[in-house]
PDB file of N, CA and C in Angstrom:
ATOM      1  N   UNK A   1     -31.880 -21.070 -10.405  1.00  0.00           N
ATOM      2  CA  UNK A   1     -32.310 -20.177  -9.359  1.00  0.00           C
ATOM      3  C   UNK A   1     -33.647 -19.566  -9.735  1.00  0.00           C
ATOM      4  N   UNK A   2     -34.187 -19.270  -9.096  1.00  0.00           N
ATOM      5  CA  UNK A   2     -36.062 -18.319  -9.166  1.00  0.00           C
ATOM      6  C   UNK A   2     -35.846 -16.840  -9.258  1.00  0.00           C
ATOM      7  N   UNK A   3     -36.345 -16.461  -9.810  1.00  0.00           N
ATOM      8  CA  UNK A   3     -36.746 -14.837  -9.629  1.00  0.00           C
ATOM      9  C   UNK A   3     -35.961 -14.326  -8.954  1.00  0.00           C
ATOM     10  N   UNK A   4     -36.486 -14.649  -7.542  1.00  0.00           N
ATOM     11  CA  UNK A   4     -36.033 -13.926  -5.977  1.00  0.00           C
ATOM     12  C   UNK A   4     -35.364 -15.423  -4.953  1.00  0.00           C
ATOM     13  N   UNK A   5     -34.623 -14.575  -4.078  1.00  0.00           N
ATOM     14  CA  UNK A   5     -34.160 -15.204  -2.840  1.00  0.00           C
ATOM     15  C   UNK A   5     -33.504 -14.215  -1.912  1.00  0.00           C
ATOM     16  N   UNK A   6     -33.417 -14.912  -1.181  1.00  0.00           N
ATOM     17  CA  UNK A   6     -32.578 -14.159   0.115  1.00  0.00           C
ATOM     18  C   UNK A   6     -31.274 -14.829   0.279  1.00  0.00           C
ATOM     19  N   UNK A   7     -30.179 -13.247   0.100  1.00  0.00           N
ATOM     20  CA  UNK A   7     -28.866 -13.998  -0.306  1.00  0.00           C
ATOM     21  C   UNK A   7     -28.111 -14.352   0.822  1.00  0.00           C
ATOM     22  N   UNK A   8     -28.667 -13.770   2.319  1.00  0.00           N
ATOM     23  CA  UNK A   8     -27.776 -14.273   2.915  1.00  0.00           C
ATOM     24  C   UNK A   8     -27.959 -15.611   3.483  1.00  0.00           C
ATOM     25  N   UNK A   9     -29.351 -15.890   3.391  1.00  0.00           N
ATOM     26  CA  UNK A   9     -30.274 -17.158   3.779  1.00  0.00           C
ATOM     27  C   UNK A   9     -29.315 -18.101   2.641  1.00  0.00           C
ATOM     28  N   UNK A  10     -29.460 -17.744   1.357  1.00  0.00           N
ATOM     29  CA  UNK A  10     -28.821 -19.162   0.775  1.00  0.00           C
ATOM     30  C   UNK A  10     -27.074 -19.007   1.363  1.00  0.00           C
ATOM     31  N   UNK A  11     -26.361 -18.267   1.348  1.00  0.00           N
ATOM     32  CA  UNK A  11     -24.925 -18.643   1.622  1.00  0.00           C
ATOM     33  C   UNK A  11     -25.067 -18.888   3.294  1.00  0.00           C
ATOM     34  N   UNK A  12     -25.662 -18.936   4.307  1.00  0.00           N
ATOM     35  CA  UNK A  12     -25.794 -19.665   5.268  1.00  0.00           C
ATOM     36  C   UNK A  12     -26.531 -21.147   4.749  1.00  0.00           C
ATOM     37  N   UNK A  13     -26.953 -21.763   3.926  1.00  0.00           N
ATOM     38  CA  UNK A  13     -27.239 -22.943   3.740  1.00  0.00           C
ATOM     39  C   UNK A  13     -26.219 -23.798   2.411  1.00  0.00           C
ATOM     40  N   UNK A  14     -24.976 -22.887   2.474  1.00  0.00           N
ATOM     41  CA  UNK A  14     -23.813 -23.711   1.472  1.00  0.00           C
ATOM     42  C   UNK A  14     -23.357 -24.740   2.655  1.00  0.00           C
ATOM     43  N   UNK A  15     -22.984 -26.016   1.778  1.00  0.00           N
ATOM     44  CA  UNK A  15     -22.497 -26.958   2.629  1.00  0.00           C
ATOM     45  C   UNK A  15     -21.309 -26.546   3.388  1.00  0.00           C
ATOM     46  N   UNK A  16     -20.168 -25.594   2.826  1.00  0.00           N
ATOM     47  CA  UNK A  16     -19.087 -25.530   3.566  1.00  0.00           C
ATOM     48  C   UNK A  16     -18.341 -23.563   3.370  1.00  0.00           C
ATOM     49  N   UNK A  17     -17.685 -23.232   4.388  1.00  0.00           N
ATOM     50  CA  UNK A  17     -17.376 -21.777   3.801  1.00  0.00           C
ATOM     51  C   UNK A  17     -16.185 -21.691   2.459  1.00  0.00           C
ATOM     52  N   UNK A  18     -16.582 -21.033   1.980  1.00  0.00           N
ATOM     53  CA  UNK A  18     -15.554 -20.296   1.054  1.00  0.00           C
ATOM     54  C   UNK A  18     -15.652 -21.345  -0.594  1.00  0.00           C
ATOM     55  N   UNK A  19     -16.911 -21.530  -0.058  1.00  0.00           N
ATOM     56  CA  UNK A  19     -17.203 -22.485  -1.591  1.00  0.00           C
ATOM     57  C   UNK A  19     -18.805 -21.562  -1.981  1.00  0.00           C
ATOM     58  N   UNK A  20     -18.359 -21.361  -3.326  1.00  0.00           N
ATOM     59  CA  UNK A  20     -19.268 -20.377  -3.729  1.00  0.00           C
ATOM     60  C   UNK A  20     -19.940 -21.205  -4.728  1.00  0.00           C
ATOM     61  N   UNK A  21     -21.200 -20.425  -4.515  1.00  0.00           N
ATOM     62  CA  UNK A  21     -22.369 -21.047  -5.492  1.00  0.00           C
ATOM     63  C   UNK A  21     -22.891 -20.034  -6.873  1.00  0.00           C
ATOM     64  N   UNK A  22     -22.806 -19.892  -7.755  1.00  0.00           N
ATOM     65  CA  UNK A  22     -23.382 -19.173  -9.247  1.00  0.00           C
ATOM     66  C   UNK A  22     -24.812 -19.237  -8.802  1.00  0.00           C
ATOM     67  N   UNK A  23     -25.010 -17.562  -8.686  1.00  0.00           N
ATOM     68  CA  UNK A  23     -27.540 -17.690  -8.796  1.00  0.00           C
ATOM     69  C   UNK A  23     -27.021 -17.401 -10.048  1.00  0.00           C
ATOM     70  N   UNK A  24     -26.918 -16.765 -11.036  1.00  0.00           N
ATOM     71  CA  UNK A  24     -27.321 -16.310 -12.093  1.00  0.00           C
ATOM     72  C   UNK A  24     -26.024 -15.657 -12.588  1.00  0.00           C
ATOM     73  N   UNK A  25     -25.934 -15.485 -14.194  1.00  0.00           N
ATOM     74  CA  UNK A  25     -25.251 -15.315 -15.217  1.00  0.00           C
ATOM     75  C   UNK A  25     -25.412 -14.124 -16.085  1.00  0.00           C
ATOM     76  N   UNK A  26     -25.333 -13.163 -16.103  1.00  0.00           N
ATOM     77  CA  UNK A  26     -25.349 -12.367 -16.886  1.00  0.00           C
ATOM     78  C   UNK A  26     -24.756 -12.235 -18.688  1.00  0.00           C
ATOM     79  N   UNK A  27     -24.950 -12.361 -19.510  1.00  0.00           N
ATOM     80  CA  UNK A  27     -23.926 -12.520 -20.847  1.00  0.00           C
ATOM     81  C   UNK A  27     -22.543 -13.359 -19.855  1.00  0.00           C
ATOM     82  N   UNK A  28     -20.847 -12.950 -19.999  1.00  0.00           N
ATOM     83  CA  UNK A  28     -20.015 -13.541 -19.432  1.00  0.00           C
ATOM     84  C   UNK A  28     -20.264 -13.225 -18.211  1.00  0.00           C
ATOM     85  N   UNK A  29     -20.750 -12.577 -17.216  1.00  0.00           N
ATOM     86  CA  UNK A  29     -20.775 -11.991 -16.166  1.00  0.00           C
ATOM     87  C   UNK A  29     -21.159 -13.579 -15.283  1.00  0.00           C
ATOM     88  N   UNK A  30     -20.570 -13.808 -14.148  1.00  0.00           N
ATOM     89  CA  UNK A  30     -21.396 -14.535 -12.991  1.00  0.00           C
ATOM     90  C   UNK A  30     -22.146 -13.382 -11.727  1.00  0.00           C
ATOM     91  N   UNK A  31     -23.088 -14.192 -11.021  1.00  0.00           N
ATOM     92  CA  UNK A  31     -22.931 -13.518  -9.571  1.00  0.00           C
ATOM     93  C   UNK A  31     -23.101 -14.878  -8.761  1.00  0.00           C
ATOM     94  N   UNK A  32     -21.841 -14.953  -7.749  1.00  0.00           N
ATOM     95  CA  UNK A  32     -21.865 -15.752  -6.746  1.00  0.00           C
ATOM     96  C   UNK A  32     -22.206 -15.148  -5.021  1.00  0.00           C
ATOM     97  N   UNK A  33     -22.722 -16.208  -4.886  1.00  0.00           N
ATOM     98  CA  UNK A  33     -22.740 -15.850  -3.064  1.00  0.00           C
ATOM     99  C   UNK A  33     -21.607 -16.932  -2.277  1.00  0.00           C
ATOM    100  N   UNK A  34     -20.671 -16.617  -0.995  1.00  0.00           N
ATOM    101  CA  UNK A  34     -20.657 -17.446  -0.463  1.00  0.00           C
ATOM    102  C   UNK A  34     -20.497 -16.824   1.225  1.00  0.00           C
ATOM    103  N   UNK A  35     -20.405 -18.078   1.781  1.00  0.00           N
ATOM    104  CA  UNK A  35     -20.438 -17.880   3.407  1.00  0.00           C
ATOM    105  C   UNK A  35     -18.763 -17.638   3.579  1.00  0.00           C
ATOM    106  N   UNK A  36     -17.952 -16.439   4.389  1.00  0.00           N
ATOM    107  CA  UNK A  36     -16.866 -16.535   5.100  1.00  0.00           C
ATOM    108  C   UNK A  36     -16.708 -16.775   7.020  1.00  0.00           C
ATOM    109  N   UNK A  37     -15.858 -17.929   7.123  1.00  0.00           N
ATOM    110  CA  UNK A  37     -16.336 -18.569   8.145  1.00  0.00           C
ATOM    111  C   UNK A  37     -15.360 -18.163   8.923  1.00  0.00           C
ATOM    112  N   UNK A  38     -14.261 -16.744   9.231  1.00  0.00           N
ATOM    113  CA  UNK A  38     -13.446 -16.431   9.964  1.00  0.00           C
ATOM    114  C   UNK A  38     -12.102 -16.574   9.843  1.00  0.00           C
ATOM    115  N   UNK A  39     -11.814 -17.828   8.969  1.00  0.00           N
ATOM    116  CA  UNK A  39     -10.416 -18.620   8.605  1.00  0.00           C
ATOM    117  C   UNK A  39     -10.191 -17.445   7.476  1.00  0.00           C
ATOM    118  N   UNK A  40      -8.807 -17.609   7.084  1.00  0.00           N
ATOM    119  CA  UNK A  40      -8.330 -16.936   5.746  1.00  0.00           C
ATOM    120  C   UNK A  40      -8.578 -18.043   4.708  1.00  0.00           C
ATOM    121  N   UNK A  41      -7.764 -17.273   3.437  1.00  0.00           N
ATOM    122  CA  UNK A  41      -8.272 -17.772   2.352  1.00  0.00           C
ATOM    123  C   UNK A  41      -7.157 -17.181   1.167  1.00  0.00           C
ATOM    124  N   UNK A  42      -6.058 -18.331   1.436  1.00  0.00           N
ATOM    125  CA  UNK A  42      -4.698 -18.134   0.326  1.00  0.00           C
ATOM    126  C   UNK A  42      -5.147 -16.932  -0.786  1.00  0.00           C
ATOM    127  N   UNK A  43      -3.969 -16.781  -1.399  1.00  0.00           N
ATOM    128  CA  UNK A  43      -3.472 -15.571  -2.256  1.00  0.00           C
ATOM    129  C   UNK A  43      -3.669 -16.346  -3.507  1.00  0.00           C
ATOM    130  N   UNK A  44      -4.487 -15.572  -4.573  1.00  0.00           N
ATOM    131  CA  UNK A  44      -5.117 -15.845  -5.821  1.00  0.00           C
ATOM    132  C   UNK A  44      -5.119 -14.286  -6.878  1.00  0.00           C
ATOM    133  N   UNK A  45      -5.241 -14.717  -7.978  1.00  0.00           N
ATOM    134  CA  UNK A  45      -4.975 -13.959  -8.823  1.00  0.00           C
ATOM    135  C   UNK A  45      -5.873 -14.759 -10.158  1.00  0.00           C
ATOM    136  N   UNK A  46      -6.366 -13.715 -10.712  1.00  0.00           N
ATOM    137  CA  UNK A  46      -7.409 -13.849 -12.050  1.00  0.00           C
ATOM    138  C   UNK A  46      -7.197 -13.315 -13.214  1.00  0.00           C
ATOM    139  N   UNK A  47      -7.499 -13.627 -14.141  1.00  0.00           N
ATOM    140  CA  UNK A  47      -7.104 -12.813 -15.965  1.00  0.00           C
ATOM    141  C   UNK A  47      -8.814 -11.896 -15.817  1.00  0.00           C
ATOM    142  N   UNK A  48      -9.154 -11.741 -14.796  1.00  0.00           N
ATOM    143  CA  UNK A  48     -10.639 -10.963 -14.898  1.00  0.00           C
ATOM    144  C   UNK A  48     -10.780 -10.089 -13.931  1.00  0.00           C
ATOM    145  N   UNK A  49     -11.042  -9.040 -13.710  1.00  0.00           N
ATOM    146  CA  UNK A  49     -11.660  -8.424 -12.410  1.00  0.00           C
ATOM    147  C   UNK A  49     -13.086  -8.864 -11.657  1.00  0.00           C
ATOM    148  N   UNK A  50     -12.606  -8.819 -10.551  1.00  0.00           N
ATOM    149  CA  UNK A  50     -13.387  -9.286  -9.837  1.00  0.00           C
ATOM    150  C   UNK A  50     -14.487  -8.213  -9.047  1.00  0.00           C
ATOM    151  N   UNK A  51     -15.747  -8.253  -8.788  1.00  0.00           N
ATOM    152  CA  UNK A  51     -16.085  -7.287  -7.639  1.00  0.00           C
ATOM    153  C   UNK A  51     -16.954  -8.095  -6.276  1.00  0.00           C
ATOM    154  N   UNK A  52     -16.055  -7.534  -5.409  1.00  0.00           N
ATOM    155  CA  UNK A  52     -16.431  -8.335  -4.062  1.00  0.00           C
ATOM    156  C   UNK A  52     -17.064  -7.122  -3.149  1.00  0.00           C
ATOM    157  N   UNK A  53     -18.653  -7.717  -2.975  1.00  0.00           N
ATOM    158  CA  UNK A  53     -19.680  -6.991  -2.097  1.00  0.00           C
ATOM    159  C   UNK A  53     -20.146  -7.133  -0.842  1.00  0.00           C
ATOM    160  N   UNK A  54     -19.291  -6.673   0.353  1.00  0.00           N
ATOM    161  CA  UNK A  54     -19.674  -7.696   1.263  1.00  0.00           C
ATOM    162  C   UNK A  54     -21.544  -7.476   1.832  1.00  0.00           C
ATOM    163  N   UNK A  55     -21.882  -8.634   1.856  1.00  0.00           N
ATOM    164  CA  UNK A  55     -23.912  -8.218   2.140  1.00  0.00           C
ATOM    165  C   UNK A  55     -23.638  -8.038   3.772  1.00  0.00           C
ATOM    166  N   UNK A  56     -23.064  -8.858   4.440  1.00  0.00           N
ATOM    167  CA  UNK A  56     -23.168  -8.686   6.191  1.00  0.00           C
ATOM    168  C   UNK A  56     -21.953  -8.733   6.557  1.00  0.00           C
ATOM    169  N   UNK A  57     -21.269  -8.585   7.850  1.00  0.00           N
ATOM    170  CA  UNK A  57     -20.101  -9.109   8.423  1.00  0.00           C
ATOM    171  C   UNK A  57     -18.748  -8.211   7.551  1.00  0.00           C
ATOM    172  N   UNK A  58     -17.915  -8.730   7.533  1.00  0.00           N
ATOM    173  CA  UNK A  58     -16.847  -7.702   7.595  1.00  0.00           C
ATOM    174  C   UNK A  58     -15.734  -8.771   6.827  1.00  0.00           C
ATOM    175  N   UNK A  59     -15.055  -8.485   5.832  1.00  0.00           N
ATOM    176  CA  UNK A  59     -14.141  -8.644   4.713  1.00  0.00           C
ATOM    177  C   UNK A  59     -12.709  -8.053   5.065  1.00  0.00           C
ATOM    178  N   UNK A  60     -11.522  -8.671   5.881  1.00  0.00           N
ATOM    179  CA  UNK A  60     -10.310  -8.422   5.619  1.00  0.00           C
ATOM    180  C   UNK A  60      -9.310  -9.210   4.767  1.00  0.00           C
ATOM    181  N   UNK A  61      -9.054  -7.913   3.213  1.00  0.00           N
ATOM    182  CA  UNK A  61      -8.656  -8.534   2.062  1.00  0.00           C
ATOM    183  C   UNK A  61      -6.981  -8.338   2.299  1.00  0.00           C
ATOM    184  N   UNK A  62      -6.175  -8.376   1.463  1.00  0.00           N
ATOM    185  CA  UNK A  62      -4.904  -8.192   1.413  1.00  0.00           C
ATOM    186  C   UNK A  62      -4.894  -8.263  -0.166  1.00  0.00           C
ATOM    187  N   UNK A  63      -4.735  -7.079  -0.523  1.00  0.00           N
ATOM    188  CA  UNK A  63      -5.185  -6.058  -2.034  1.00  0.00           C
ATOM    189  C   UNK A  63      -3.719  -6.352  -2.723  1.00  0.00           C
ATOM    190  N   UNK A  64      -2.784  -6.672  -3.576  1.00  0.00           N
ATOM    191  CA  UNK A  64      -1.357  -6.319  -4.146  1.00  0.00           C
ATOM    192  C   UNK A  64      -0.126  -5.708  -2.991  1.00  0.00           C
ATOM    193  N   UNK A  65      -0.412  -6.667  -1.379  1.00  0.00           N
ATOM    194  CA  UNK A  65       0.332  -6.811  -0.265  1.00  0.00           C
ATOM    195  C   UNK A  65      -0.337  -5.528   0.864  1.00  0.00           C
ATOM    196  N   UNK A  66      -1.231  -5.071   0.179  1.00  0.00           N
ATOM    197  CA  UNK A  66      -2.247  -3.856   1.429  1.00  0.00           C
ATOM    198  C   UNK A  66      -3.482  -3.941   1.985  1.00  0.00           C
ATOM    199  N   UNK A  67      -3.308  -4.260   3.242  1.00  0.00           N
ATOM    200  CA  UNK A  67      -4.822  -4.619   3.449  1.00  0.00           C
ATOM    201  C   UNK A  67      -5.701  -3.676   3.285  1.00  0.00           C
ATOM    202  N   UNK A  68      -7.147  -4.416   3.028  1.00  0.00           N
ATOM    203  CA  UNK A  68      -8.022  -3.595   3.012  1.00  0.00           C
ATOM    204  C   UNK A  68      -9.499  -4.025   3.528  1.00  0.00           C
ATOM    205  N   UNK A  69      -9.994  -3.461   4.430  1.00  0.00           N
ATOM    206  CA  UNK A  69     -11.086  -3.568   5.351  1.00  0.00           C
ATOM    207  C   UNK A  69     -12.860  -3.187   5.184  1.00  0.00           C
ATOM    208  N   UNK A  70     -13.454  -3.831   4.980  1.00  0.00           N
ATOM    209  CA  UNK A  70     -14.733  -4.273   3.967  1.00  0.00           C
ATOM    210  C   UNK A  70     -16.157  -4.274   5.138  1.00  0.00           C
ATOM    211  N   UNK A  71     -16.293  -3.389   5.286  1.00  0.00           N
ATOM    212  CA  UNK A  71     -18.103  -3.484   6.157  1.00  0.00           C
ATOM    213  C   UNK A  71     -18.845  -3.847   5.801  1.00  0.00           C
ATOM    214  N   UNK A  72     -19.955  -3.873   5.659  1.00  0.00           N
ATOM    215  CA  UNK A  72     -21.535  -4.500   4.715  1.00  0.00           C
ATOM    216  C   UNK A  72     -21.773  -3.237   4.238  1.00  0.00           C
ATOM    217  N   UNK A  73     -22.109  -3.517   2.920  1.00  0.00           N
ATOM    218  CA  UNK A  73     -22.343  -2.639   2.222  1.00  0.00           C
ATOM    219  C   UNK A  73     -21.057  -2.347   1.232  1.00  0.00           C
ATOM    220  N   UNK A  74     -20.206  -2.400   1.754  1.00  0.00           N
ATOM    221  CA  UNK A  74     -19.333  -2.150   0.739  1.00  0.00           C
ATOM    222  C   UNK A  74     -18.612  -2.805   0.145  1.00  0.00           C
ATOM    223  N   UNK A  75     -17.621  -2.268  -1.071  1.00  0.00           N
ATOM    224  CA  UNK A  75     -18.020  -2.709  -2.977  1.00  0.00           C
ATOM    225  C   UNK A  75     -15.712  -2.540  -2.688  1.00  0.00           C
ATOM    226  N   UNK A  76     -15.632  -3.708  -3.494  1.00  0.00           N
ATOM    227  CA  UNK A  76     -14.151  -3.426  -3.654  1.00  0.00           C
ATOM    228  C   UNK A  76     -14.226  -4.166  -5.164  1.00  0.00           C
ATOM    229  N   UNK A  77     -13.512  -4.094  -6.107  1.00  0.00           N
ATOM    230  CA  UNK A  77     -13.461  -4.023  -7.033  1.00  0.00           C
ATOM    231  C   UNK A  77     -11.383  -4.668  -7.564  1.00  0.00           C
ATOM    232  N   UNK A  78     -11.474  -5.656  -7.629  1.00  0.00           N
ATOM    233  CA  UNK A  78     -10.024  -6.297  -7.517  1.00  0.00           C
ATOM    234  C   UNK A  78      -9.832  -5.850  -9.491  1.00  0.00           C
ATOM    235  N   UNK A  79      -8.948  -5.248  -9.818  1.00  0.00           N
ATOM    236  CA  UNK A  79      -8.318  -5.557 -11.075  1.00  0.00           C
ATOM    237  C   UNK A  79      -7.685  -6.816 -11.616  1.00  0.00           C
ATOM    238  N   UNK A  80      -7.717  -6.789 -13.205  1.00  0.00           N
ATOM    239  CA  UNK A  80      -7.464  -8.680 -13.149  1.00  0.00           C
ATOM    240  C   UNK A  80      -6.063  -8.153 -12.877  1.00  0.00           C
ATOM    241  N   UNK A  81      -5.392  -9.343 -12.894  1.00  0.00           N
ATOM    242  CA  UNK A  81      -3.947  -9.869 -12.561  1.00  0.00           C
ATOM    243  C   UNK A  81      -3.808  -9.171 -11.148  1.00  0.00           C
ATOM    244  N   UNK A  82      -4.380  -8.919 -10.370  1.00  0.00           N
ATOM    245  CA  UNK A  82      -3.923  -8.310  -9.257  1.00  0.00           C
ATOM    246  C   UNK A  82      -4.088  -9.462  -7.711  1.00  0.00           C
ATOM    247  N   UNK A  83      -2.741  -9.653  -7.693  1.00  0.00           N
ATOM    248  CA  UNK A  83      -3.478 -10.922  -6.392  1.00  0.00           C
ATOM    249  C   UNK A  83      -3.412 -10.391  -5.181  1.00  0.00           C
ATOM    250  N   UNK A  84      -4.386 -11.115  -4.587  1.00  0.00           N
ATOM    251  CA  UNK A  84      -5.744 -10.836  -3.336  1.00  0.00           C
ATOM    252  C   UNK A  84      -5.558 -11.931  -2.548  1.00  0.00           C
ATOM    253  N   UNK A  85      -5.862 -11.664  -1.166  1.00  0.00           N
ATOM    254  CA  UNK A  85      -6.272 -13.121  -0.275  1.00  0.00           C
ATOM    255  C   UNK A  85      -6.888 -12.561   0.878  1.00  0.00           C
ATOM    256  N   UNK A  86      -7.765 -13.412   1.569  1.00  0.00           N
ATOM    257  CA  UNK A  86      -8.666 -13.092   2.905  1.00  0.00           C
ATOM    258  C   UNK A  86      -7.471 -13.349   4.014  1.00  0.00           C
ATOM    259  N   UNK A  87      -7.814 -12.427   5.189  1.00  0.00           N
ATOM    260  CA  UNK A  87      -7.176 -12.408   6.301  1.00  0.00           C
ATOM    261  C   UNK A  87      -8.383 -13.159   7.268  1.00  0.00           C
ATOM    262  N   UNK A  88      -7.447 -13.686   8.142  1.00  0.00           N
ATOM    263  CA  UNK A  88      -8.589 -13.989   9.290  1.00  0.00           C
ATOM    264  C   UNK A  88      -9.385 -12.910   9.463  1.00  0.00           C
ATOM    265  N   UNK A  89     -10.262 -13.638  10.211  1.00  0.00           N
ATOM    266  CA  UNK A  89     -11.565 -12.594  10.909  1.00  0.00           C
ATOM    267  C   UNK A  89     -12.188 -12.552  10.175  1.00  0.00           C
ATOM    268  N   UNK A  90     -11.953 -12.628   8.644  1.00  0.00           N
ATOM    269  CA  UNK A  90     -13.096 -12.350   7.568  1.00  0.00           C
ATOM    270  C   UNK A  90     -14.410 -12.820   7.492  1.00  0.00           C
ATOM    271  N   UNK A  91     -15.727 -12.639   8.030  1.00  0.00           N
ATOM    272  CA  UNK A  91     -16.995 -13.305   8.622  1.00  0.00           C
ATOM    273  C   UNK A  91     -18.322 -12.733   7.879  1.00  0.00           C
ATOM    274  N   UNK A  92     -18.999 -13.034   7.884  1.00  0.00           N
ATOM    275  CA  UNK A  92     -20.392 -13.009   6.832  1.00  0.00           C
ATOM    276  C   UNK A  92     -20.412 -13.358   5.338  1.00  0.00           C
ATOM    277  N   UNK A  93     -21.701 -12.982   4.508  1.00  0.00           N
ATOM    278  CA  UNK A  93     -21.779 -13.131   3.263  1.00  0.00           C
ATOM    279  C   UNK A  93     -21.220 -12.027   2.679  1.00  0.00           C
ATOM    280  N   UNK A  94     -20.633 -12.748   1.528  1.00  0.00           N
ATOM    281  CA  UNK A  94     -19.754 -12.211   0.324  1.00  0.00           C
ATOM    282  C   UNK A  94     -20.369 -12.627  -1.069  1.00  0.00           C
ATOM    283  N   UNK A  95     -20.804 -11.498  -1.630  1.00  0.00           N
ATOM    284  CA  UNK A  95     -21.124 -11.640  -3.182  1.00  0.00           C
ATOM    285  C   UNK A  95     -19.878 -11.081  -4.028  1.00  0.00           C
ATOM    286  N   UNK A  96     -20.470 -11.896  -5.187  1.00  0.00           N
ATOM    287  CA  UNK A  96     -18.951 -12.156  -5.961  1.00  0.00           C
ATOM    288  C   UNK A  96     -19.802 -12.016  -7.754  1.00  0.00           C
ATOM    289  N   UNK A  97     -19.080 -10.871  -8.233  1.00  0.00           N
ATOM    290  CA  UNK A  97     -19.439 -10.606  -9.967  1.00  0.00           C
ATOM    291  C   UNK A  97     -18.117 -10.920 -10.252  1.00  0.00           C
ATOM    292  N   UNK A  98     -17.809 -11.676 -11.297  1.00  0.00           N
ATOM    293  CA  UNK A  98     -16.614 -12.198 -11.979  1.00  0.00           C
ATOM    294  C   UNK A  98     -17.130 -12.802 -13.545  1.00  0.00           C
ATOM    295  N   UNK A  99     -16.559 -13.179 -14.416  1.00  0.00           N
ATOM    296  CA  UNK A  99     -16.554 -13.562 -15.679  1.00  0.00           C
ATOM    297  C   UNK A  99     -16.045 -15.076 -15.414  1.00  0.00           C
TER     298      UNK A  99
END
């Protein structure tokens, strides 16, 4: 990746939704972008915490069986072992810090 980009420009040019791409690496740290295309997105669980940023559009998660509702701009922060899944409707770019 370069310097700079525009993040919602690249996750509108991923080949498909809910497939995320790595810009850059921090020590263990990733940051991913990807496109959410309205569909859900099964129940998952990680040995890492996750933090999910939504940049545009709107994020409905389902948190340890509670939903939880995500505008642009805002920061949710999943604990590891805690499983998560997208609800429909879920639409725009989603950045993603994970290990």
């Amino acid at each position: 990746m370069t310097k700079s980009c525009h993040l919602i420009e690249v996750a509108s040019q991923l080949p498909q939704a809910w497939s995320s791409r790595v810009l850059a690496q921090f020590g263990d740290a990733r940051l991913k972008v990807l496109r959410m295309d309205g569909a859900a997105y099964p129940e998952e669980s990680h040995d890492y915490a996750e933090g999910l940023l939504v940049l545009d559009g709107e994020l409905r998660l389902r948190l340890d069986g509670e939903e939880v509702h995500l505008c642009s701009g805002e920061l949710c922060v999943v604990p590891a072992g805690v499983p998560h899944s997208v609800e429909q409707g879920s639409r725009g770019t989603l950045l993603i810090l994970d290990t």
